[in-house]
PDB file of N, CA and C in Angstrom:
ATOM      1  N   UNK A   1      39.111  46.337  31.377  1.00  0.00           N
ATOM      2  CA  UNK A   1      40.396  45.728  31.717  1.00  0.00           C
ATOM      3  C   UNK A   1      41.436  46.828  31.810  1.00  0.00           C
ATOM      4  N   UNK A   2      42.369  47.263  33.171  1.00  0.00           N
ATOM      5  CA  UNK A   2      43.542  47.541  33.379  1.00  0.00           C
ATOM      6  C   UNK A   2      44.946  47.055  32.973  1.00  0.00           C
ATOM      7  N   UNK A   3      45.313  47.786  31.733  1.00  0.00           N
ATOM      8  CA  UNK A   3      46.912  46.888  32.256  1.00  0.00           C
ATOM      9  C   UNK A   3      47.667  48.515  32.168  1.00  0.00           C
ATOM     10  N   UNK A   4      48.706  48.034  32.621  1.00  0.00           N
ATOM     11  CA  UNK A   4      49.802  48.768  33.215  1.00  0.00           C
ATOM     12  C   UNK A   4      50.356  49.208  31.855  1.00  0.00           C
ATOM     13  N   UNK A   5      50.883  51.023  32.134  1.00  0.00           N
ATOM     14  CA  UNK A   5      50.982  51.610  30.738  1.00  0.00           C
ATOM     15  C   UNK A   5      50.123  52.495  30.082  1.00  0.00           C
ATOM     16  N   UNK A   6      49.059  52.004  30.316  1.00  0.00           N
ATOM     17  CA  UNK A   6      47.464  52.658  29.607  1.00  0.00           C
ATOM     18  C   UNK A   6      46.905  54.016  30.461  1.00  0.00           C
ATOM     19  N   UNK A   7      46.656  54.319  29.408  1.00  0.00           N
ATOM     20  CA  UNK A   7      45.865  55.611  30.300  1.00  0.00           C
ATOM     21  C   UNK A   7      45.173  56.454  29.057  1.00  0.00           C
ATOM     22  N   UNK A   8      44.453  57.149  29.596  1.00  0.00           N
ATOM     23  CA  UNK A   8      42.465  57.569  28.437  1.00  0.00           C
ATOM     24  C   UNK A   8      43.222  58.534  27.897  1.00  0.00           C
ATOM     25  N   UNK A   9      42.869  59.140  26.864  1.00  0.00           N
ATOM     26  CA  UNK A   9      43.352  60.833  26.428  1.00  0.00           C
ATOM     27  C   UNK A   9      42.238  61.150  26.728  1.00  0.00           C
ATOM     28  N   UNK A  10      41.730  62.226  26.421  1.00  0.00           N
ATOM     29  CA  UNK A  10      41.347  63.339  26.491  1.00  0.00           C
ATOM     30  C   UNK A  10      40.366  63.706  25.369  1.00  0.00           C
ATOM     31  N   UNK A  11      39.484  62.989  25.504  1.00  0.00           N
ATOM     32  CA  UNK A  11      38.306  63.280  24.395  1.00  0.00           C
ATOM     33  C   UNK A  11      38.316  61.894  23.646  1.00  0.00           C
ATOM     34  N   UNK A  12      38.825  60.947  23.863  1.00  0.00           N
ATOM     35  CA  UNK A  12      38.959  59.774  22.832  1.00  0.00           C
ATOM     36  C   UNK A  12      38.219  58.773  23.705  1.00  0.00           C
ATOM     37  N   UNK A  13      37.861  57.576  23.346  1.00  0.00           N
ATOM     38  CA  UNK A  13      37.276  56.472  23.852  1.00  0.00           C
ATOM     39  C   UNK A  13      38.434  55.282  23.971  1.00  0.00           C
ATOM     40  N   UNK A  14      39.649  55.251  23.531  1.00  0.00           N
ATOM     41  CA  UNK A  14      40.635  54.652  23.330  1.00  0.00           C
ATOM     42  C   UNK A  14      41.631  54.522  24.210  1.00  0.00           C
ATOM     43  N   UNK A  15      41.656  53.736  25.113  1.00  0.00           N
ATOM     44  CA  UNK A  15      43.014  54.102  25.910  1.00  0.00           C
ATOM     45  C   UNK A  15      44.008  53.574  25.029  1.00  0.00           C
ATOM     46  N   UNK A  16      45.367  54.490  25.627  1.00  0.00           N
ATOM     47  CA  UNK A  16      46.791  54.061  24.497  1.00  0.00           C
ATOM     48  C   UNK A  16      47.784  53.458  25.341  1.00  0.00           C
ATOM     49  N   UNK A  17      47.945  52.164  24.971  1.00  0.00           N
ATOM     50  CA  UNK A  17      48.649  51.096  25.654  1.00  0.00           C
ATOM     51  C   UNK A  17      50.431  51.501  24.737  1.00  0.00           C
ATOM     52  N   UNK A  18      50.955  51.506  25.834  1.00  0.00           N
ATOM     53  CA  UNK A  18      52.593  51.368  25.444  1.00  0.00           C
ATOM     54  C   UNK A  18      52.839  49.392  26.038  1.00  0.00           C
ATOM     55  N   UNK A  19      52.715  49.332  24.239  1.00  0.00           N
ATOM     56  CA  UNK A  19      53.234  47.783  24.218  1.00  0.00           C
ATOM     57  C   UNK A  19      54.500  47.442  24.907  1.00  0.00           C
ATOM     58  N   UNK A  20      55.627  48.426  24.579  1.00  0.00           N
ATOM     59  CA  UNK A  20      57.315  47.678  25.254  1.00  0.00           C
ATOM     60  C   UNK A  20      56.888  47.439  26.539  1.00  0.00           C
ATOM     61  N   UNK A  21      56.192  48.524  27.617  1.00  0.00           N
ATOM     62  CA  UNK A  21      56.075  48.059  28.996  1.00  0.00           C
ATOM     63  C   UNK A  21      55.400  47.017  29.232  1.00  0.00           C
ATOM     64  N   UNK A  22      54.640  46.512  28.703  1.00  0.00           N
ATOM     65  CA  UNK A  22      53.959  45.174  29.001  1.00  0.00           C
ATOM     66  C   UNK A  22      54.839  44.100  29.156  1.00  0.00           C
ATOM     67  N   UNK A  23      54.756  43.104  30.383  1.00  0.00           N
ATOM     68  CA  UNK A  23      54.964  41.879  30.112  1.00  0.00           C
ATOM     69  C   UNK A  23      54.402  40.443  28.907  1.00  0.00           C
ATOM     70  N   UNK A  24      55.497  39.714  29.335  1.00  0.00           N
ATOM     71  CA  UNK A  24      54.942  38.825  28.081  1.00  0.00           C
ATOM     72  C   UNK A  24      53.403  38.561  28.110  1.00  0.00           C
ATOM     73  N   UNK A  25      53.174  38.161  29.732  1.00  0.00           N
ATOM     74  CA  UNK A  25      52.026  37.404  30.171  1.00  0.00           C
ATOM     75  C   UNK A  25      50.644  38.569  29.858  1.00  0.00           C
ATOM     76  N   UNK A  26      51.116  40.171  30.031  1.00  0.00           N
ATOM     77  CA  UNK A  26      50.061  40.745  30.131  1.00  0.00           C
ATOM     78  C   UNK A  26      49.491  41.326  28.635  1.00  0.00           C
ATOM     79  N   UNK A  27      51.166  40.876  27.663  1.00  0.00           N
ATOM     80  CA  UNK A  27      50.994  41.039  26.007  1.00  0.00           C
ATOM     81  C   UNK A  27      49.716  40.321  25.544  1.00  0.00           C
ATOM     82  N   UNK A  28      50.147  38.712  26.150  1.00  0.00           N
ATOM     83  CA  UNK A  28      49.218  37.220  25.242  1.00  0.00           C
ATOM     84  C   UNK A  28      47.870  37.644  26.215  1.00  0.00           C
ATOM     85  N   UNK A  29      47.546  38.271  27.145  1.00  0.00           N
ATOM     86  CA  UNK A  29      46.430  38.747  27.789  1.00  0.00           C
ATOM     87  C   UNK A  29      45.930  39.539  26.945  1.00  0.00           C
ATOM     88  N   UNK A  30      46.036  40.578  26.547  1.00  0.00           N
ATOM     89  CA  UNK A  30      45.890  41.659  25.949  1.00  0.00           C
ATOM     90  C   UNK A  30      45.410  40.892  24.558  1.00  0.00           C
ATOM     91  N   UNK A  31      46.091  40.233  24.370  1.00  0.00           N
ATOM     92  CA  UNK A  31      45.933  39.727  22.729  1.00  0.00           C
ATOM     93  C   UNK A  31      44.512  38.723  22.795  1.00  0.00           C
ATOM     94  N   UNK A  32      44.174  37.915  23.965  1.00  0.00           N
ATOM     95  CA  UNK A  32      43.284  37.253  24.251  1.00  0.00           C
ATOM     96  C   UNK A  32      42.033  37.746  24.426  1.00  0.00           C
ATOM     97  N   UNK A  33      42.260  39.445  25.079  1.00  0.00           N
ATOM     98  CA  UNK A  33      41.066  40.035  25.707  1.00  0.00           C
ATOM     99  C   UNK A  33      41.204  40.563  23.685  1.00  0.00           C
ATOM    100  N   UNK A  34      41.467  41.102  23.022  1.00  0.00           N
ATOM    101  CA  UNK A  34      41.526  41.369  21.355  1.00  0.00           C
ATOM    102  C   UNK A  34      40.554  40.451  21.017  1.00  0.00           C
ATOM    103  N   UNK A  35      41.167  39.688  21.014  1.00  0.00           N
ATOM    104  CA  UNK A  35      40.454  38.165  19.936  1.00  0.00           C
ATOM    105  C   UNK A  35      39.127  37.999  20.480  1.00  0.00           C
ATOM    106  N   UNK A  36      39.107  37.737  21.724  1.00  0.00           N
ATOM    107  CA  UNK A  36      37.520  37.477  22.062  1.00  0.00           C
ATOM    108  C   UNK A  36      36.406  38.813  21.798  1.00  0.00           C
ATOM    109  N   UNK A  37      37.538  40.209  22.030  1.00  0.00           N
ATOM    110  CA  UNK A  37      36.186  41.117  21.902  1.00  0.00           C
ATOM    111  C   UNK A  37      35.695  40.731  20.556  1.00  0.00           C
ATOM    112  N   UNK A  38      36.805  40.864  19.341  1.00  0.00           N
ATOM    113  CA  UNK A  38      36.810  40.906  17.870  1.00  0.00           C
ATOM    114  C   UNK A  38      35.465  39.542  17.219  1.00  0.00           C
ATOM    115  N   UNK A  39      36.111  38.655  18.052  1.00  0.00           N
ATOM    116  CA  UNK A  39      34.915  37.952  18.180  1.00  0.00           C
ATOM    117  C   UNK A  39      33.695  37.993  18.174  1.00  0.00           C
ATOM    118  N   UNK A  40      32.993  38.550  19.594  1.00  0.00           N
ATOM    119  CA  UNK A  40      32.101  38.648  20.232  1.00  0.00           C
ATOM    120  C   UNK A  40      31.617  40.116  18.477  1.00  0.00           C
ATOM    121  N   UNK A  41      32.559  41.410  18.276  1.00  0.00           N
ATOM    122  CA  UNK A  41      31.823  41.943  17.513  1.00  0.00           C
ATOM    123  C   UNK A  41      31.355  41.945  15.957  1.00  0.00           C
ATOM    124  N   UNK A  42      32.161  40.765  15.733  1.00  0.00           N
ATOM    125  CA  UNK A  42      31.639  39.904  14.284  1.00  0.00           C
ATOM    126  C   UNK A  42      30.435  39.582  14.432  1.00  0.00           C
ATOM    127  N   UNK A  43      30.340  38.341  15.588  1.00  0.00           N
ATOM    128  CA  UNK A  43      29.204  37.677  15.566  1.00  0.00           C
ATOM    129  C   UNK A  43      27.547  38.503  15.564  1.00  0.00           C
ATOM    130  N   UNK A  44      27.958  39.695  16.126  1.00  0.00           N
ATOM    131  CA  UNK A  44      26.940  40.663  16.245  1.00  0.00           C
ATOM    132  C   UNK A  44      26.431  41.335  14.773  1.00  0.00           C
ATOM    133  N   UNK A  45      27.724  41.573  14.141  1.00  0.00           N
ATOM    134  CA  UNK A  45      27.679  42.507  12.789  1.00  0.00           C
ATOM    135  C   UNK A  45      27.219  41.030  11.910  1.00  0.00           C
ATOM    136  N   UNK A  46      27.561  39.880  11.838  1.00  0.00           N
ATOM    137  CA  UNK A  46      26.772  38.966  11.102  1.00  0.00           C
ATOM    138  C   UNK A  46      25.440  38.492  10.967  1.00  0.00           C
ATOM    139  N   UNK A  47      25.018  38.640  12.685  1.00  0.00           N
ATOM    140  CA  UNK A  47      23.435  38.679  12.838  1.00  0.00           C
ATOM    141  C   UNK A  47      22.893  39.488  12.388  1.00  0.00           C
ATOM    142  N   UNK A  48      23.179  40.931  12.534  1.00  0.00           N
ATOM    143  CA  UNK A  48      22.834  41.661  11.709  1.00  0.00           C
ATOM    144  C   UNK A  48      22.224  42.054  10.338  1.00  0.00           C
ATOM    145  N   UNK A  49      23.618  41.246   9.482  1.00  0.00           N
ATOM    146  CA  UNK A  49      24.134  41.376   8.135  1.00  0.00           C
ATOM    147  C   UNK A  49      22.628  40.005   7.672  1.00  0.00           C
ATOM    148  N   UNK A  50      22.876  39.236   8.438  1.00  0.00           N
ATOM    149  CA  UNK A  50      21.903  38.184   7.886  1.00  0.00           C
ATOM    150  C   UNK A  50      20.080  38.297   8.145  1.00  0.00           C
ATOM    151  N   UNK A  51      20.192  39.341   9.281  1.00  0.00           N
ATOM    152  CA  UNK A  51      18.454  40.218   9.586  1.00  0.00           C
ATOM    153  C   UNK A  51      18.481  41.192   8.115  1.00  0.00           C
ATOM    154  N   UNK A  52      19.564  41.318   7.663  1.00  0.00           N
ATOM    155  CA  UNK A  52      19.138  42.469   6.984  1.00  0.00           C
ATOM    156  C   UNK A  52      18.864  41.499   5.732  1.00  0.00           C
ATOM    157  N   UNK A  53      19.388  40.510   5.287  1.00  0.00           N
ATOM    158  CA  UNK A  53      19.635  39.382   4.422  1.00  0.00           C
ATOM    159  C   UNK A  53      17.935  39.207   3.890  1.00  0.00           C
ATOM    160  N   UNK A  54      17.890  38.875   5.156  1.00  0.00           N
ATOM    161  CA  UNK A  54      16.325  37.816   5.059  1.00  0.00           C
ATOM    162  C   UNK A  54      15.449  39.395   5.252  1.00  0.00           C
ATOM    163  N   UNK A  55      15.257  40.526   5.497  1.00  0.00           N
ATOM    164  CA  UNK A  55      14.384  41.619   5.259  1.00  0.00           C
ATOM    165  C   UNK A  55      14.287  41.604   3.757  1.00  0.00           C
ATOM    166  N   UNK A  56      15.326  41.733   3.096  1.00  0.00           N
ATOM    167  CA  UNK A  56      15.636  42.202   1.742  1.00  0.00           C
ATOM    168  C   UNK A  56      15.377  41.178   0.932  1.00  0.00           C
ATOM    169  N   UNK A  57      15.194  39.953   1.261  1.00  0.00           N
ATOM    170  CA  UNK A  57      15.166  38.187   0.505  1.00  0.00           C
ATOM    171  C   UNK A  57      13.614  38.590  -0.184  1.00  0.00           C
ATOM    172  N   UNK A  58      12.891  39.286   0.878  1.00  0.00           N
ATOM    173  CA  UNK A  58      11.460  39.481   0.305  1.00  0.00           C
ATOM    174  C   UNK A  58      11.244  40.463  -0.715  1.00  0.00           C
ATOM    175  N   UNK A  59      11.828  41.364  -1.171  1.00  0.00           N
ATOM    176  CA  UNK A  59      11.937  42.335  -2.356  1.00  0.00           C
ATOM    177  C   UNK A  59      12.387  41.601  -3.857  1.00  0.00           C
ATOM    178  N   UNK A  60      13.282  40.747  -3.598  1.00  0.00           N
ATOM    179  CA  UNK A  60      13.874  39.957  -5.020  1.00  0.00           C
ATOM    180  C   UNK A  60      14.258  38.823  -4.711  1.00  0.00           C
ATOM    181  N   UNK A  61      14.810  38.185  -5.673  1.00  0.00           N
ATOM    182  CA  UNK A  61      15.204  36.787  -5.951  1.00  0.00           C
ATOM    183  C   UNK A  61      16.347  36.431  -4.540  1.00  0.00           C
ATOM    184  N   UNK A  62      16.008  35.046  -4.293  1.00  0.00           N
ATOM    185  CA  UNK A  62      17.038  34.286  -3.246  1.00  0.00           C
ATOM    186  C   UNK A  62      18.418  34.859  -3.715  1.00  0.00           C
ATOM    187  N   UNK A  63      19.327  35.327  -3.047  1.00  0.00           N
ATOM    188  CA  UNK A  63      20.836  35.176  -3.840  1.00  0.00           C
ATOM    189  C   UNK A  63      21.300  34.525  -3.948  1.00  0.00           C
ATOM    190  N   UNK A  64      22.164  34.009  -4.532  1.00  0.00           N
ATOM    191  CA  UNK A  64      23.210  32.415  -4.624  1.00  0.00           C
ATOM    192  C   UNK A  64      23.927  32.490  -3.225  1.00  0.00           C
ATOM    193  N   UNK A  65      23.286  32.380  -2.269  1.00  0.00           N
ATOM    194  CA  UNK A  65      23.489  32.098  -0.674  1.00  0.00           C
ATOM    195  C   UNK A  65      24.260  30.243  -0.770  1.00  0.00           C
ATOM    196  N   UNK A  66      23.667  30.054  -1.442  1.00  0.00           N
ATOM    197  CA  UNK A  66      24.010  28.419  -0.986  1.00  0.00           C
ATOM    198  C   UNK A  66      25.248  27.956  -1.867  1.00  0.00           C
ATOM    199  N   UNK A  67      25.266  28.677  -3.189  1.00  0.00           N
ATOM    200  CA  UNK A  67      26.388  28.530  -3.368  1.00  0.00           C
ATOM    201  C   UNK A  67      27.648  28.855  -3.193  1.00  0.00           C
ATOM    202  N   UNK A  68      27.295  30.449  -2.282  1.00  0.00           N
ATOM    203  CA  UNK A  68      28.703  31.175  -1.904  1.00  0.00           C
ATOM    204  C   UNK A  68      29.139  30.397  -0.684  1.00  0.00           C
ATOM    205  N   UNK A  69      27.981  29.879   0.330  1.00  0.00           N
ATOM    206  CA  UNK A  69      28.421  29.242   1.196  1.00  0.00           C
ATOM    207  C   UNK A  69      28.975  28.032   1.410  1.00  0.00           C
ATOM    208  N   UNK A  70      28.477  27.116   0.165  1.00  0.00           N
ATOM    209  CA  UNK A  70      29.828  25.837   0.075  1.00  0.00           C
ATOM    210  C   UNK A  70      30.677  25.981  -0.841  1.00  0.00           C
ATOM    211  N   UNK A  71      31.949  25.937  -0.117  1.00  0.00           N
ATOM    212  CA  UNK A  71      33.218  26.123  -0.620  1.00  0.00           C
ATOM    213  C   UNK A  71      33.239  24.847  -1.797  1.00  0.00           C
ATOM    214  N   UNK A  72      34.349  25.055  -2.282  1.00  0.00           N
ATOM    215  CA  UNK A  72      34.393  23.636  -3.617  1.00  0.00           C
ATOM    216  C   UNK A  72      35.894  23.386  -2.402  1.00  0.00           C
ATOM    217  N   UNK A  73      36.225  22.163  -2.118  1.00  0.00           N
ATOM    218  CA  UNK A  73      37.130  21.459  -1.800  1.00  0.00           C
ATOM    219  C   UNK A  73      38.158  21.474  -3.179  1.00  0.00           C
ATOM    220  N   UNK A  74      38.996  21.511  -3.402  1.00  0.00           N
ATOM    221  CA  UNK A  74      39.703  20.713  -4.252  1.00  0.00           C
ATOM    222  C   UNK A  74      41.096  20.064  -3.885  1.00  0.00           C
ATOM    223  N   UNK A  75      41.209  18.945  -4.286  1.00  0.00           N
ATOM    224  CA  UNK A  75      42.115  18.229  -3.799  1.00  0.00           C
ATOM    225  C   UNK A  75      43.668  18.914  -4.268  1.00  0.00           C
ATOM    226  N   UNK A  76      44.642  18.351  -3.453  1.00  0.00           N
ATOM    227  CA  UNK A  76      45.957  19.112  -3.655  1.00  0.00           C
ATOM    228  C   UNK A  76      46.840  18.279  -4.589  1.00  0.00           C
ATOM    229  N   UNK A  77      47.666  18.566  -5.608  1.00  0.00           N
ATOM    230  CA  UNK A  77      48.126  18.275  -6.155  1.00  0.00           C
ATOM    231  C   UNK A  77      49.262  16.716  -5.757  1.00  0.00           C
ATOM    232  N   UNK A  78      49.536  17.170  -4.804  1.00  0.00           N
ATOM    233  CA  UNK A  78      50.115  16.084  -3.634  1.00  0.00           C
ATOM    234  C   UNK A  78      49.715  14.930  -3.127  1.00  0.00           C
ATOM    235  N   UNK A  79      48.413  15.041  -2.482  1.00  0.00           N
ATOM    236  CA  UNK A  79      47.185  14.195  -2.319  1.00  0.00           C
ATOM    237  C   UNK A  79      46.553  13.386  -3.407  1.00  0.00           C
ATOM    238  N   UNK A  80      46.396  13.971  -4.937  1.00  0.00           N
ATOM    239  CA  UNK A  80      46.352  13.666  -6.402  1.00  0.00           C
ATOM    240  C   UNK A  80      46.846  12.109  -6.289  1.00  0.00           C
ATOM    241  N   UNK A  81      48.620  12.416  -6.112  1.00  0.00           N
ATOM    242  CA  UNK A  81      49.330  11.627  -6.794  1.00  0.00           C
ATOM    243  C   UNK A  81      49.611  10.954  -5.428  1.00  0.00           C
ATOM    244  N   UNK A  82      49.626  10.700  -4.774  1.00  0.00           N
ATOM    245  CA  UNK A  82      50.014  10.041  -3.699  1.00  0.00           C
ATOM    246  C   UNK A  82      48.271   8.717  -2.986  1.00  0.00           C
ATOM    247  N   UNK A  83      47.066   9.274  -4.008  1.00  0.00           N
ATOM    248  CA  UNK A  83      45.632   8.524  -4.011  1.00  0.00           C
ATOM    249  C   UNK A  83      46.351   7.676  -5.307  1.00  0.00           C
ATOM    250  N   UNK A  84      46.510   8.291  -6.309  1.00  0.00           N
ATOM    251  CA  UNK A  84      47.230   7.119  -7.303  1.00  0.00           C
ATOM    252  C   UNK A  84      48.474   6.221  -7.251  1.00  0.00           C
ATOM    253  N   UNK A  85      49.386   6.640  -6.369  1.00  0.00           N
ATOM    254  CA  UNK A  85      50.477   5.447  -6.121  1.00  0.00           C
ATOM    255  C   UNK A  85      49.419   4.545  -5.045  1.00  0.00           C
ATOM    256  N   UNK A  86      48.150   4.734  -4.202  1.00  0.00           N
ATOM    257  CA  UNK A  86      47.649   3.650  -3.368  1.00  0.00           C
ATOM    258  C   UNK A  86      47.223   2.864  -4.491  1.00  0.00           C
ATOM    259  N   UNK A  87      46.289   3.321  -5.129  1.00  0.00           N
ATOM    260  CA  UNK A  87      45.596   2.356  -6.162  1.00  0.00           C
ATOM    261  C   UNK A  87      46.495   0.989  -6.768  1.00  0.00           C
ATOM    262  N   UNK A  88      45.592   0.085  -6.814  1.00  0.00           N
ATOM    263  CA  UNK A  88      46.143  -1.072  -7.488  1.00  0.00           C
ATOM    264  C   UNK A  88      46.132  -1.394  -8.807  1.00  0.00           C
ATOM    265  N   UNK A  89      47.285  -1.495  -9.123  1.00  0.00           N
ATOM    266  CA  UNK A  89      47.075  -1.286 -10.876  1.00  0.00           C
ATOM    267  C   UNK A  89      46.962  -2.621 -11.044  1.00  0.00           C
ATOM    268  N   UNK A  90      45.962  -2.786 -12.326  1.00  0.00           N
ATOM    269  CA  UNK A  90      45.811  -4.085 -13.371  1.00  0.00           C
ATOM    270  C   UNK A  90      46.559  -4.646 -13.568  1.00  0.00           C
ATOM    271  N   UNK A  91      46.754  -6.120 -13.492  1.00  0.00           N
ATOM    272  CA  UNK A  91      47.907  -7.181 -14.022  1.00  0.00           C
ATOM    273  C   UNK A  91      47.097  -7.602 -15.599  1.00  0.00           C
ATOM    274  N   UNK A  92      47.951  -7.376 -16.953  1.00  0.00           N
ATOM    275  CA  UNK A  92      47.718  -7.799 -18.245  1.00  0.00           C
ATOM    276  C   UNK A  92      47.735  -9.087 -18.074  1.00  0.00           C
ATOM    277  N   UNK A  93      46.604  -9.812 -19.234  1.00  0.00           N
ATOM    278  CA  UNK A  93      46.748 -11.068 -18.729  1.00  0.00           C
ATOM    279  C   UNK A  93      47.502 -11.883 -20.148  1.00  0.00           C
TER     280      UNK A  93
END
């Protein structure tokens, strides 16, 4: 991708973008073409991370995989009290 501004140095792999010259449109571009690469190179370093997971699963014990991976929910303090004003309270008889 070209945008206007950029240009290679000189031994680097990096072109150096002067942000002020950018337009808005070619900023949220720029930021779009970001996010998706950043994307695209997680998903790679996770496949990875998880080939290397399951190589190593066979040397020792399972890790607590299943528990790091479900989160505990907990309800919000807000939500708390606002489930107890629904509730129907008991009439004494």
């Amino acid at each position: 991708m070209h945008l206007p501004g950029s240009h290679k140095e000189t031994g680097a792999c990096m072109a150096k973008i002067d942000l002020d010259s950018l337009s808005i449109e070619e900023l949220a571009a720029l930021r779009d073409s970001a996010i998706d690469k950043l994307m695209e190179k997680v998903a790679v370093r996770q496949a990875e991370l998880e080939a290397e997971l399951e190589r190593l699963s066979q040397y020792g014990k399972p890790g607590k995989k299943s528990l790091a991976s479900t989160p505990v929910v907990k309800a919000k303090k807000s939500d708390e009290k606002s489930d107890e004003l629904k509730e129907p309270v008991a009439k004494a008889a």
